[in-house]
PDB file of N, CA and C in Angstrom:
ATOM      1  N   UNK A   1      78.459 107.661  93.853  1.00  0.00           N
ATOM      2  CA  UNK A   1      79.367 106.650  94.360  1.00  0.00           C
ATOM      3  C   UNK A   1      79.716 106.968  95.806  1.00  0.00           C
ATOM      4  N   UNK A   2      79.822 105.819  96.623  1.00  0.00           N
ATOM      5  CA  UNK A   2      80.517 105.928  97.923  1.00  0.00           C
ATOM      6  C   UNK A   2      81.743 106.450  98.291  1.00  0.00           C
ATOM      7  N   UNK A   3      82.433 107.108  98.961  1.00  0.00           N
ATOM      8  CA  UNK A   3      83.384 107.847  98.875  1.00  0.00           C
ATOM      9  C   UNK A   3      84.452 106.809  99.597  1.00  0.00           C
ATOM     10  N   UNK A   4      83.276 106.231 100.406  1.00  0.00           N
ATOM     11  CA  UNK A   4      84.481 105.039 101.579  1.00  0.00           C
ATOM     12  C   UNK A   4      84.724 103.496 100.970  1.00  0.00           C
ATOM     13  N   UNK A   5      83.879 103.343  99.758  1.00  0.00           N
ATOM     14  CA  UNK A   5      84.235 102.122  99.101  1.00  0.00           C
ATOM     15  C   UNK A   5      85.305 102.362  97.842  1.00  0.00           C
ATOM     16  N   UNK A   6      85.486 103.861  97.318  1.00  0.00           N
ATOM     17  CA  UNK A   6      85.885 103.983  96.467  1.00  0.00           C
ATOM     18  C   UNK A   6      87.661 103.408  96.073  1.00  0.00           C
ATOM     19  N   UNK A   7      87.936 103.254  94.855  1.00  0.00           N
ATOM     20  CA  UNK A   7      89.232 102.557  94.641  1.00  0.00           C
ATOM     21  C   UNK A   7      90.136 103.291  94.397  1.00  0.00           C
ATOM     22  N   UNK A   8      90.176 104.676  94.879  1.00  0.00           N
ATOM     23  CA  UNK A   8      91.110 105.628  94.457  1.00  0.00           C
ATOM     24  C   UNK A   8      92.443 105.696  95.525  1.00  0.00           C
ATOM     25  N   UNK A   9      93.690 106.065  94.573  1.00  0.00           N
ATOM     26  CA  UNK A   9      95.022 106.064  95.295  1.00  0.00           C
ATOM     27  C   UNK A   9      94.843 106.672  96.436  1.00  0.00           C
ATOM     28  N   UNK A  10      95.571 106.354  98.004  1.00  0.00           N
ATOM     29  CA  UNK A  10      96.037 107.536  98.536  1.00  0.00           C
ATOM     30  C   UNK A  10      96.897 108.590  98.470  1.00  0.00           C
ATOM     31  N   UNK A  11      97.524 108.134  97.867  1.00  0.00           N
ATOM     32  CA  UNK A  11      98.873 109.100  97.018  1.00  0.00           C
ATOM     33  C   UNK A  11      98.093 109.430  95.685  1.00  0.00           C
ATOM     34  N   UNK A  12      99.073 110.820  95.057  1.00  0.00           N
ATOM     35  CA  UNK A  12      98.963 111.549  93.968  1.00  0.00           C
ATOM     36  C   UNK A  12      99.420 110.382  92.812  1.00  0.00           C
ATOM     37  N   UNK A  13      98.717 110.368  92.050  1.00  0.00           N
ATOM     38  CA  UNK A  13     100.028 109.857  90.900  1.00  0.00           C
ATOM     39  C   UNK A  13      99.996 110.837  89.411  1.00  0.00           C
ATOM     40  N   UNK A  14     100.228 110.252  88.790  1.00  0.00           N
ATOM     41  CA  UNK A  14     100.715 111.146  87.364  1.00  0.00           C
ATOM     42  C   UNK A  14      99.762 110.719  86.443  1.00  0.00           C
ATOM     43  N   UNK A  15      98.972 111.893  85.547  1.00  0.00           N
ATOM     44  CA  UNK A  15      97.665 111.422  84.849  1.00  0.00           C
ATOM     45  C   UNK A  15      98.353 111.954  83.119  1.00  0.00           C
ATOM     46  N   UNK A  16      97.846 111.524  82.279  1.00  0.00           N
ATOM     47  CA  UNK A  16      97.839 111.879  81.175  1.00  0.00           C
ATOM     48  C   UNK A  16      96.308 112.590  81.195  1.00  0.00           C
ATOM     49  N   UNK A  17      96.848 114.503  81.020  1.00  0.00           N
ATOM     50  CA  UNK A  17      95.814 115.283  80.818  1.00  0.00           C
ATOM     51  C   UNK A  17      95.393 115.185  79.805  1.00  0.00           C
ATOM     52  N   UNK A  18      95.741 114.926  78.175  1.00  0.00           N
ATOM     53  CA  UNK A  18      95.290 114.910  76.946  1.00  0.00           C
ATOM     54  C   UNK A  18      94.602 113.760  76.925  1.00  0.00           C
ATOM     55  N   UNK A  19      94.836 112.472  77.673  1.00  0.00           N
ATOM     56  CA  UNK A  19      94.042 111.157  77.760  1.00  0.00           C
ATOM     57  C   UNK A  19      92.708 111.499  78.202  1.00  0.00           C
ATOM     58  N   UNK A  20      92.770 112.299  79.369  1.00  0.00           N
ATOM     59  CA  UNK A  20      91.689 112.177  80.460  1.00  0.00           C
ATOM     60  C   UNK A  20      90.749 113.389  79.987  1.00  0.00           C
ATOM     61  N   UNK A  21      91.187 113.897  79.039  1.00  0.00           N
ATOM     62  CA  UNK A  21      90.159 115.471  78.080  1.00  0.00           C
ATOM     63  C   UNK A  21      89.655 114.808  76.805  1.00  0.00           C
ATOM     64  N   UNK A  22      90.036 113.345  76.751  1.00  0.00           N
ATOM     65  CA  UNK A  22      89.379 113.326  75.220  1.00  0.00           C
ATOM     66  C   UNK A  22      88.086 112.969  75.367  1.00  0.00           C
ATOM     67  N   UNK A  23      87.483 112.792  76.638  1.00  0.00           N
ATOM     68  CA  UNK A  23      85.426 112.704  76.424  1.00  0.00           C
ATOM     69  C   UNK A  23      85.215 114.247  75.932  1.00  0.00           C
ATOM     70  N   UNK A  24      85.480 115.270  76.482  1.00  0.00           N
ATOM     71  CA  UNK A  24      85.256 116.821  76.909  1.00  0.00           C
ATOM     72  C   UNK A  24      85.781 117.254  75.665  1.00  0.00           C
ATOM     73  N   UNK A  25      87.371 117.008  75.289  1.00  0.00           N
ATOM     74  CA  UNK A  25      87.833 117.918  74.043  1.00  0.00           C
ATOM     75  C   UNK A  25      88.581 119.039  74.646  1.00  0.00           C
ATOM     76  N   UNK A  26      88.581 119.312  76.121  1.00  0.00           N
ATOM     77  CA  UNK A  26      88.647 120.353  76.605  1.00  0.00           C
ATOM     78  C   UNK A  26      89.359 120.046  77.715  1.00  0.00           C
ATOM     79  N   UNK A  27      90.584 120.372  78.427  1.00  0.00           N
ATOM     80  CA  UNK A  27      91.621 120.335  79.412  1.00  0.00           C
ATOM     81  C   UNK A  27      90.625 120.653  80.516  1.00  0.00           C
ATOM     82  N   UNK A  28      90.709 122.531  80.010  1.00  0.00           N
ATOM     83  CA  UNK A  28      90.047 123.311  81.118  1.00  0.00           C
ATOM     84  C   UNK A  28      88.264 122.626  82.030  1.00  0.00           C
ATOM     85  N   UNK A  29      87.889 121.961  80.889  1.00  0.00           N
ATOM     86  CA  UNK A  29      86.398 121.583  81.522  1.00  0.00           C
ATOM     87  C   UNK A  29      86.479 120.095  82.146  1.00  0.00           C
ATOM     88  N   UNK A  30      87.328 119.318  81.856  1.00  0.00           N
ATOM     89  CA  UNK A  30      87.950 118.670  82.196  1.00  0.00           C
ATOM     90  C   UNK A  30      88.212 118.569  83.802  1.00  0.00           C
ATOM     91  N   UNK A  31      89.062 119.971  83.904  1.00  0.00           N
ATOM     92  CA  UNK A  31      89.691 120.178  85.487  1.00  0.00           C
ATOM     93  C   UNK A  31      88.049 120.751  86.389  1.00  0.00           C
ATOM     94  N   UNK A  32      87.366 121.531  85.441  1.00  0.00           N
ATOM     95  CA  UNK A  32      86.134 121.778  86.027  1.00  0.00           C
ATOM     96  C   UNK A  32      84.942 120.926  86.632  1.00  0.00           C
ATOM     97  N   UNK A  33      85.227 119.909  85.527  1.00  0.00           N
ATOM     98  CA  UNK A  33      83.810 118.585  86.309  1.00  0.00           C
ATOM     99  C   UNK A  33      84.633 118.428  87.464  1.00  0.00           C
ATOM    100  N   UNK A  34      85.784 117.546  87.117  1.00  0.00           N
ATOM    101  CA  UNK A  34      86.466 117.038  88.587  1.00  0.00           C
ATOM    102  C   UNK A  34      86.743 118.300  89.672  1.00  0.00           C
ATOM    103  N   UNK A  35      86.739 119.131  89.286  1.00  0.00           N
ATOM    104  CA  UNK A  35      86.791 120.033  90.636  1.00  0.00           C
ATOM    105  C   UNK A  35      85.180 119.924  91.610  1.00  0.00           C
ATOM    106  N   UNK A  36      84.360 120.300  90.594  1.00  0.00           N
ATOM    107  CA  UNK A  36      83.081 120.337  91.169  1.00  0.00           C
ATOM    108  C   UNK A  36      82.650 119.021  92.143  1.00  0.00           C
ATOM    109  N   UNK A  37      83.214 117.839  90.918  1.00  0.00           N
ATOM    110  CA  UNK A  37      82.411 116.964  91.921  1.00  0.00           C
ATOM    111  C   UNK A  37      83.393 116.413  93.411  1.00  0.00           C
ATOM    112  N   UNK A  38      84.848 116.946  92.973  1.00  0.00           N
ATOM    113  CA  UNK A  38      85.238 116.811  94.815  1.00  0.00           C
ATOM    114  C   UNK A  38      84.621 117.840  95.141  1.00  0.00           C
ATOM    115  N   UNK A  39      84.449 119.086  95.006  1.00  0.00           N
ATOM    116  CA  UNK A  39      83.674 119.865  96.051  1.00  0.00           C
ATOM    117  C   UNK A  39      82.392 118.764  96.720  1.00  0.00           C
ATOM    118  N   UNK A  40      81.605 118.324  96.099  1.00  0.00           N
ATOM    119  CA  UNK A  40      80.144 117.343  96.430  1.00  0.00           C
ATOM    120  C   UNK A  40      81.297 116.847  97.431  1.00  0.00           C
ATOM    121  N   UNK A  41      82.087 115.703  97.085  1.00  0.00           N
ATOM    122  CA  UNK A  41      82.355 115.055  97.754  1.00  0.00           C
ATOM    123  C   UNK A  41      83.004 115.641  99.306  1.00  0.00           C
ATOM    124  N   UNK A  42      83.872 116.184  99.061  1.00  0.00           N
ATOM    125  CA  UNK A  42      83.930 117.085 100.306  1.00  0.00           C
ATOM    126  C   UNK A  42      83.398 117.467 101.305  1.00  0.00           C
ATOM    127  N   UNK A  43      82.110 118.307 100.739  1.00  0.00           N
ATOM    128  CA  UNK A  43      81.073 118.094 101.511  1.00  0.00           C
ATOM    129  C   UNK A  43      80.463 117.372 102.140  1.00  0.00           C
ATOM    130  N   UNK A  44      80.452 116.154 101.512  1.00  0.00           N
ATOM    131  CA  UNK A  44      79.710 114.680 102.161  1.00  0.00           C
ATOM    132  C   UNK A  44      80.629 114.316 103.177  1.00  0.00           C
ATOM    133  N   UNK A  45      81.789 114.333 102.871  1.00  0.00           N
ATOM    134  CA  UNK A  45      82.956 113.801 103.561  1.00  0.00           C
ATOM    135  C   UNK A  45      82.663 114.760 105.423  1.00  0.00           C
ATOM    136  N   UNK A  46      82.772 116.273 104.896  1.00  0.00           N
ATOM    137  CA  UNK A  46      82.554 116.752 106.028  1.00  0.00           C
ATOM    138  C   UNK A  46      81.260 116.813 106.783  1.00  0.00           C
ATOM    139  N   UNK A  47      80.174 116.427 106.027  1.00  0.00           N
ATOM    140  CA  UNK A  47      78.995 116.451 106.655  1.00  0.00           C
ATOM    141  C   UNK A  47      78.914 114.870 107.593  1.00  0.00           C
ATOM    142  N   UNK A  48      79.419 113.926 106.848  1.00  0.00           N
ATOM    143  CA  UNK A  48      79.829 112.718 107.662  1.00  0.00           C
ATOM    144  C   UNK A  48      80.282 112.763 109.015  1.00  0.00           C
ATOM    145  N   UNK A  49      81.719 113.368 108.887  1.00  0.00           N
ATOM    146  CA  UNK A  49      82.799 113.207 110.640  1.00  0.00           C
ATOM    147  C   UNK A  49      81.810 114.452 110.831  1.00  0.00           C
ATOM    148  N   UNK A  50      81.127 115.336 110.876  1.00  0.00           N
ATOM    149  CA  UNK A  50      80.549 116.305 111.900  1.00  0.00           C
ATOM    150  C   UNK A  50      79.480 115.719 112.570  1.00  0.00           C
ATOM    151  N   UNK A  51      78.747 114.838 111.532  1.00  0.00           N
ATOM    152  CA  UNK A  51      77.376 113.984 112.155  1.00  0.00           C
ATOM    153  C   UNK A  51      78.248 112.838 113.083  1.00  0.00           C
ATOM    154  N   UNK A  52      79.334 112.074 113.003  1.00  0.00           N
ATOM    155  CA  UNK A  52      79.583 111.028 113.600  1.00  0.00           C
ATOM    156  C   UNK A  52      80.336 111.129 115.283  1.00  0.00           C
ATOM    157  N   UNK A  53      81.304 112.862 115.292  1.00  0.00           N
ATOM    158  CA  UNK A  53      81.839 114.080 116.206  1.00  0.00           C
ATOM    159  C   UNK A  53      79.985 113.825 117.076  1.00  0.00           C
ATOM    160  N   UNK A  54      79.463 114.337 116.544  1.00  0.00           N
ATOM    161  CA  UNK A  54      78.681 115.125 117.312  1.00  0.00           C
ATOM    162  C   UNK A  54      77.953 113.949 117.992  1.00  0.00           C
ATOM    163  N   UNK A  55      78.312 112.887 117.820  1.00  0.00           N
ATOM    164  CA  UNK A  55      77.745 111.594 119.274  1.00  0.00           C
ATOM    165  C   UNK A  55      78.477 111.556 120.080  1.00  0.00           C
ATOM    166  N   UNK A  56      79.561 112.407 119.962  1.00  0.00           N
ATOM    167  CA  UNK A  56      80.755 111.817 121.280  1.00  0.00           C
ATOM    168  C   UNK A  56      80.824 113.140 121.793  1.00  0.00           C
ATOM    169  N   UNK A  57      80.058 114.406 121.482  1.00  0.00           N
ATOM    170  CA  UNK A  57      80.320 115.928 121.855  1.00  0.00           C
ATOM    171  C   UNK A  57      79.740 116.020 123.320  1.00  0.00           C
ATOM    172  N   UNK A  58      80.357 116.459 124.157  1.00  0.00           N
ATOM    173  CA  UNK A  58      80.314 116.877 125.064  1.00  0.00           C
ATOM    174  C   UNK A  58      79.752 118.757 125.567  1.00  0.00           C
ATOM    175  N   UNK A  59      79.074 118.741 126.523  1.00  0.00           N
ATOM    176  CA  UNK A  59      77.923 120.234 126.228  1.00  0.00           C
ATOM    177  C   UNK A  59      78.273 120.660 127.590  1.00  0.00           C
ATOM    178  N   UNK A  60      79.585 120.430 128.348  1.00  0.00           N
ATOM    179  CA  UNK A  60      80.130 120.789 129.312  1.00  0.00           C
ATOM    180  C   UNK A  60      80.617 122.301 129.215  1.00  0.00           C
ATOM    181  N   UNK A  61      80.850 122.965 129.771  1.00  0.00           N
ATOM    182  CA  UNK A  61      81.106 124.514 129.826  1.00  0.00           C
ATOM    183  C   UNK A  61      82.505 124.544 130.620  1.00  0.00           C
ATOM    184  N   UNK A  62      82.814 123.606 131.835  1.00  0.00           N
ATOM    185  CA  UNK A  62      83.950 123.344 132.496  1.00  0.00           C
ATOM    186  C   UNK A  62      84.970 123.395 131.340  1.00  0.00           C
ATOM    187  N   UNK A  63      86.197 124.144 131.766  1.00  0.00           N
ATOM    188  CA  UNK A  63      87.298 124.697 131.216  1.00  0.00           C
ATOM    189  C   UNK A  63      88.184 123.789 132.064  1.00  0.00           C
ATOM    190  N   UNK A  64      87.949 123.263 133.289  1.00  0.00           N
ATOM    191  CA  UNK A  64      88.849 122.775 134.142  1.00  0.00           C
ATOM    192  C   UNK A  64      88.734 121.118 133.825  1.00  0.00           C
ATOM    193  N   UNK A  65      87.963 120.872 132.745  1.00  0.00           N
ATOM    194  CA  UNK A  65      88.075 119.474 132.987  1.00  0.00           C
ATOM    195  C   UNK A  65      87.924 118.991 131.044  1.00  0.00           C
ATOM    196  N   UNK A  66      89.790 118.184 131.284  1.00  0.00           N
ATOM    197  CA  UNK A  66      89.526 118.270 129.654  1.00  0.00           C
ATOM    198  C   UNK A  66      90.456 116.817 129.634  1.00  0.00           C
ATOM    199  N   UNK A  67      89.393 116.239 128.940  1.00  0.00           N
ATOM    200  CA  UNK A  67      89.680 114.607 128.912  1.00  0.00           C
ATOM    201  C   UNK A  67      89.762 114.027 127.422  1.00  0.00           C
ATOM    202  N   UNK A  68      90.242 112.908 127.204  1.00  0.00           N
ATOM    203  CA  UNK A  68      90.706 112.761 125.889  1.00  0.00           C
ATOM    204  C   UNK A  68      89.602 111.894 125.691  1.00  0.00           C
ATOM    205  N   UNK A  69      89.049 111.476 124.426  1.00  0.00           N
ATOM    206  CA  UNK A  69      87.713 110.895 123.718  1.00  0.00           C
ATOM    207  C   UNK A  69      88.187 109.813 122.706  1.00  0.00           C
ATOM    208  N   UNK A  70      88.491 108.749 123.311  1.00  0.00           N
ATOM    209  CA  UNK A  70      89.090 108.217 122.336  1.00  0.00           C
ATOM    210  C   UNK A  70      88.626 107.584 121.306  1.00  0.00           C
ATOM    211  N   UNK A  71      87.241 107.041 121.329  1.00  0.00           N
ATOM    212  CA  UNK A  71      86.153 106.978 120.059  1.00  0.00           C
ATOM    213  C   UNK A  71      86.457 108.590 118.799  1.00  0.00           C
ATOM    214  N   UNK A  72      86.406 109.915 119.783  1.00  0.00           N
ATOM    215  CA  UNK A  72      86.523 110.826 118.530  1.00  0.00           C
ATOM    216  C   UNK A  72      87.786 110.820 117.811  1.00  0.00           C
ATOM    217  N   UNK A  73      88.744 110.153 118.576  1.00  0.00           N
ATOM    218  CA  UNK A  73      90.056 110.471 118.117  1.00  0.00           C
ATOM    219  C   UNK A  73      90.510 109.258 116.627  1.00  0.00           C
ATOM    220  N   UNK A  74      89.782 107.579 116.833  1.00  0.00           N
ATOM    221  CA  UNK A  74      89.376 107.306 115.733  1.00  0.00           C
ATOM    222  C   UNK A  74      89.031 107.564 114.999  1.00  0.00           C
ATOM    223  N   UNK A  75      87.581 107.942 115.085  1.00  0.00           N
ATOM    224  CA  UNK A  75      86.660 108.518 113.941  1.00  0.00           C
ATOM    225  C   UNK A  75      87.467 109.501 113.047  1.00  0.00           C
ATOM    226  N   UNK A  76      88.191 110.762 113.543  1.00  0.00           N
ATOM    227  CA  UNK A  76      89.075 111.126 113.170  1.00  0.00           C
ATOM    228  C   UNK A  76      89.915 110.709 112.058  1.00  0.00           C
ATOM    229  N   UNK A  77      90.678 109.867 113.209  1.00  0.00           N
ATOM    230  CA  UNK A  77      92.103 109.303 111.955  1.00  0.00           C
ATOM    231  C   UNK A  77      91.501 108.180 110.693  1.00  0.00           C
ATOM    232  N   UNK A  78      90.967 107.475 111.011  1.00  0.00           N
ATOM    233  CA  UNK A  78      89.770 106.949 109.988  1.00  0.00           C
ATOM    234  C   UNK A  78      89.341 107.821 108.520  1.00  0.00           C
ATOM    235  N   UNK A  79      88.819 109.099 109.086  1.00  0.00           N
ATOM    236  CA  UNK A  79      88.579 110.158 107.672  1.00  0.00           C
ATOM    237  C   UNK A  79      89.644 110.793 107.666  1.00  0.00           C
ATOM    238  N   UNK A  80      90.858 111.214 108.249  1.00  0.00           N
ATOM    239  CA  UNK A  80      92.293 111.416 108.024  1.00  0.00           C
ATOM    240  C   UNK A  80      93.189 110.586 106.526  1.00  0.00           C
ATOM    241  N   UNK A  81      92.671 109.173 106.707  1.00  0.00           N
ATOM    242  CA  UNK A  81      93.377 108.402 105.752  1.00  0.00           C
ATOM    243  C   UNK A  81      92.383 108.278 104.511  1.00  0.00           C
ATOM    244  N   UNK A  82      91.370 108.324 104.324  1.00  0.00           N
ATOM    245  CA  UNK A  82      90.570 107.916 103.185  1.00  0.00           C
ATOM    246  C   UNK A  82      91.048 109.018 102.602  1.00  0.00           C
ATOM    247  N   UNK A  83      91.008 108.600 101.067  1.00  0.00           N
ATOM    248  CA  UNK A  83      91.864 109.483  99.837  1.00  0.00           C
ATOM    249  C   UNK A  83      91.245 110.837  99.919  1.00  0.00           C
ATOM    250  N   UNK A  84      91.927 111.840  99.348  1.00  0.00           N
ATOM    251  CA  UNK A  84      91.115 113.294  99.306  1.00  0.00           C
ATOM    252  C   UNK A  84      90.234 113.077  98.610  1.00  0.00           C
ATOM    253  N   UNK A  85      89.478 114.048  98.344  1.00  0.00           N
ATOM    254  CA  UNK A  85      88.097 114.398  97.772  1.00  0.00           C
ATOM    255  C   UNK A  85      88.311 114.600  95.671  1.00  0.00           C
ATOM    256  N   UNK A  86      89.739 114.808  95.621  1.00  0.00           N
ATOM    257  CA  UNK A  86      90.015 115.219  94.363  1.00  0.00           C
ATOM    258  C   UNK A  86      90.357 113.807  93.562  1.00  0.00           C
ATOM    259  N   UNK A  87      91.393 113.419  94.772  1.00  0.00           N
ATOM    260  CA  UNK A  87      91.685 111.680  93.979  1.00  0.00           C
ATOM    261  C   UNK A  87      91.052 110.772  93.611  1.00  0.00           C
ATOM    262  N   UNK A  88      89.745 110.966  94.763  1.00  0.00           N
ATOM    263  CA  UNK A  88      88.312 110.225  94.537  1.00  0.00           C
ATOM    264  C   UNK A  88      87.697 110.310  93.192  1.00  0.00           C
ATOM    265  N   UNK A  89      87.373 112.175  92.561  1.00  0.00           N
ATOM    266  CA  UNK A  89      87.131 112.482  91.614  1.00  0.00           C
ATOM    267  C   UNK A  89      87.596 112.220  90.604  1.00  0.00           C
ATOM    268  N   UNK A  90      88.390 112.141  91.006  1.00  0.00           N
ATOM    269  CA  UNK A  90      89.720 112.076  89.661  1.00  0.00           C
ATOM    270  C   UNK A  90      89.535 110.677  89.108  1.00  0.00           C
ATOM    271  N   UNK A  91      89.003 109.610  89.910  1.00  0.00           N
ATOM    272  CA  UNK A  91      89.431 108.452  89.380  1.00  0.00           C
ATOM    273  C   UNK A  91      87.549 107.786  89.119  1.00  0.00           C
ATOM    274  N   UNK A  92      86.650 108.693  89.822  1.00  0.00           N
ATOM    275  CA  UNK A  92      85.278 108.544  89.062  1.00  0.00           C
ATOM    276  C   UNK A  92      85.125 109.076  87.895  1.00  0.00           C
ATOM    277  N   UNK A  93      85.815 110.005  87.842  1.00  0.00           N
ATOM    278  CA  UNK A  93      86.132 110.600  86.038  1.00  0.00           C
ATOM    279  C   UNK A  93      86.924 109.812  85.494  1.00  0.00           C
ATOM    280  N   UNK A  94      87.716 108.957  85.491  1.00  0.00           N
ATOM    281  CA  UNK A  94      88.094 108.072  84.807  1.00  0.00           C
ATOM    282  C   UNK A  94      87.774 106.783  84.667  1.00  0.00           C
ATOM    283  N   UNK A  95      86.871 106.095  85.646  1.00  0.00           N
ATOM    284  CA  UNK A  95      86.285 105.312  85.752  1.00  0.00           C
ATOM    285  C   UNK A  95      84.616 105.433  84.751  1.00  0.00           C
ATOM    286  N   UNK A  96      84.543 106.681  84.366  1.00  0.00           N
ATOM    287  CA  UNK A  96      83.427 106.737  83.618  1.00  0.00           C
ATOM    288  C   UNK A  96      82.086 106.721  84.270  1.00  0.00           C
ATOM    289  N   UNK A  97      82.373 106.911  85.831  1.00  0.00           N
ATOM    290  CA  UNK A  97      81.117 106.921  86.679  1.00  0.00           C
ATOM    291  C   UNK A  97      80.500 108.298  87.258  1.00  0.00           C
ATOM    292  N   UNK A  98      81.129 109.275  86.392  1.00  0.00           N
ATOM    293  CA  UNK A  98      80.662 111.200  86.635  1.00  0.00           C
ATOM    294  C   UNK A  98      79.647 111.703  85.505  1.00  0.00           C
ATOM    295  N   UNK A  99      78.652 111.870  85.491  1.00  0.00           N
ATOM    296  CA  UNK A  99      77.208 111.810  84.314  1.00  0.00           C
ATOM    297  C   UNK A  99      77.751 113.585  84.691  1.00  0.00           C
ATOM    298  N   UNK A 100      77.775 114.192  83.282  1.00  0.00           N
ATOM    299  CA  UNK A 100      77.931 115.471  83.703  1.00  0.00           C
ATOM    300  C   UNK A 100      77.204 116.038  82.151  1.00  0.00           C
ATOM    301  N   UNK A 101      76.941 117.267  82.022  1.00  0.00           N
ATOM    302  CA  UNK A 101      76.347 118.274  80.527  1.00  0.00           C
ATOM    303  C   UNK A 101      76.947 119.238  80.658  1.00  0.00           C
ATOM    304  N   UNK A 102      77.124 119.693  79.168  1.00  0.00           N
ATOM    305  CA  UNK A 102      77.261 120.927  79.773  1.00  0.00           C
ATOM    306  C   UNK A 102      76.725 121.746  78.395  1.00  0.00           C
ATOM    307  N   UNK A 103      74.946 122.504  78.829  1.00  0.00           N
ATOM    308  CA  UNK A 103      73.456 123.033  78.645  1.00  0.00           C
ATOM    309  C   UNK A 103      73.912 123.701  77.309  1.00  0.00           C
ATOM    310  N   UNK A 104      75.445 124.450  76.933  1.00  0.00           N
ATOM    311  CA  UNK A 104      75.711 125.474  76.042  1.00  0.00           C
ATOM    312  C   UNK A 104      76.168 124.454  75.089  1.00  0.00           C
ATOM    313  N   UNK A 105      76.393 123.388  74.961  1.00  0.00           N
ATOM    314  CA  UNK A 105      76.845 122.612  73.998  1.00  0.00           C
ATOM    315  C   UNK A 105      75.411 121.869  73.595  1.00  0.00           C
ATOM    316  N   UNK A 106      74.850 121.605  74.611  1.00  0.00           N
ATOM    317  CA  UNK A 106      73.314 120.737  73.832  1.00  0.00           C
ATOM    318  C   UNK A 106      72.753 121.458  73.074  1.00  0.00           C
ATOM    319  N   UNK A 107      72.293 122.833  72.850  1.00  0.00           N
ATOM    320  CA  UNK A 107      71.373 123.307  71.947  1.00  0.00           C
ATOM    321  C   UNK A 107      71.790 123.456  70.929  1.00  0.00           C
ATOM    322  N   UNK A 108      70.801 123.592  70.043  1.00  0.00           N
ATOM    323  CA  UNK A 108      70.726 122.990  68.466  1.00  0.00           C
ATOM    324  C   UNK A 108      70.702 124.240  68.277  1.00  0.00           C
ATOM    325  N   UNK A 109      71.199 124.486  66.696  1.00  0.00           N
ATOM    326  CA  UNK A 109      71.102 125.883  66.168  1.00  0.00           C
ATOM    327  C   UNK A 109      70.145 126.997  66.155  1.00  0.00           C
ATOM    328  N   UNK A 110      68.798 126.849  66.414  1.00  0.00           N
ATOM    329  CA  UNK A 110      67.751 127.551  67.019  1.00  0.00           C
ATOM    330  C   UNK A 110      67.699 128.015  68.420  1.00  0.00           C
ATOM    331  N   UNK A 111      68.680 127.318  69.034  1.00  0.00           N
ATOM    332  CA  UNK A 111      68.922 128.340  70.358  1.00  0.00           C
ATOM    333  C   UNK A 111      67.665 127.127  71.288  1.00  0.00           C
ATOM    334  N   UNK A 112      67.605 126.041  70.871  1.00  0.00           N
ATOM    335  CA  UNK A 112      66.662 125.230  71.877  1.00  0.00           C
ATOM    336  C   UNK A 112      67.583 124.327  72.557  1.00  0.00           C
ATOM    337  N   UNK A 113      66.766 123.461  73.536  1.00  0.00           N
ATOM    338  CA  UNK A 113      67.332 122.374  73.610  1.00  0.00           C
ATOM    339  C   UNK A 113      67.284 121.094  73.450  1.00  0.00           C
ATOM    340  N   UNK A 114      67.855 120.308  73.052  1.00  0.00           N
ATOM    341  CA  UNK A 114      67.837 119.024  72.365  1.00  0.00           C
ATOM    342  C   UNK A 114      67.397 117.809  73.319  1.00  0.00           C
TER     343      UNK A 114
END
């Protein structure tokens, strides 16, 4: 999913953890998918403003000459306001749009996998 189309709060709000564990069964694995996949997202997020920074970067060495960029200073506040990386998650895990396994629960009593 897109991180900049996504429908998630900017603000925190209040989740029912026992709601949001009943795919998993599990609180703790629960907090684990959604951690992981804001990490992804995060990443994307920061690999984004560094690729979009680095058209307006300047390769000047002058210390004496320091001017304001006001294209970077958008770009900026722009990924400043889009929701964190967790709220995002948080609400693709509830939206039912996070495909996740987990390898120790698939195998069948022979120790294979299913």
């Amino acid at each position: 999913m897109d991180y900049k189309k996504s429908t998630a709060p900017a603000n925190t709000i209040t989740r029912d953890m026992m709601e949001m564990s009943e795919n998993t069964g599990n609180i703790y694995e629960t907090v684990r998918i959604i951690g992981k996949r804001a990490n992804q997202i995060s990443v994307e997020i920061k690999h984004d403003l560094e690729k979009k920074l680095q058209e307006f970067a300047s390769y000047n060495d002058s210390l004496e000459e320091v001017f304001e960029n006001r294209e970077q200073i958008e770009i900026s506040r722009y990924f400043e306001r889009l929701p964190k990386a967790t709220l995002v998650a948080t609400q693709e895990y509830v939206d039912n749009e996070i495909y996740y396994r987990n390898p120790v629960k698939d195998k069948d009593k022979f120790g294979e996998e299913i």
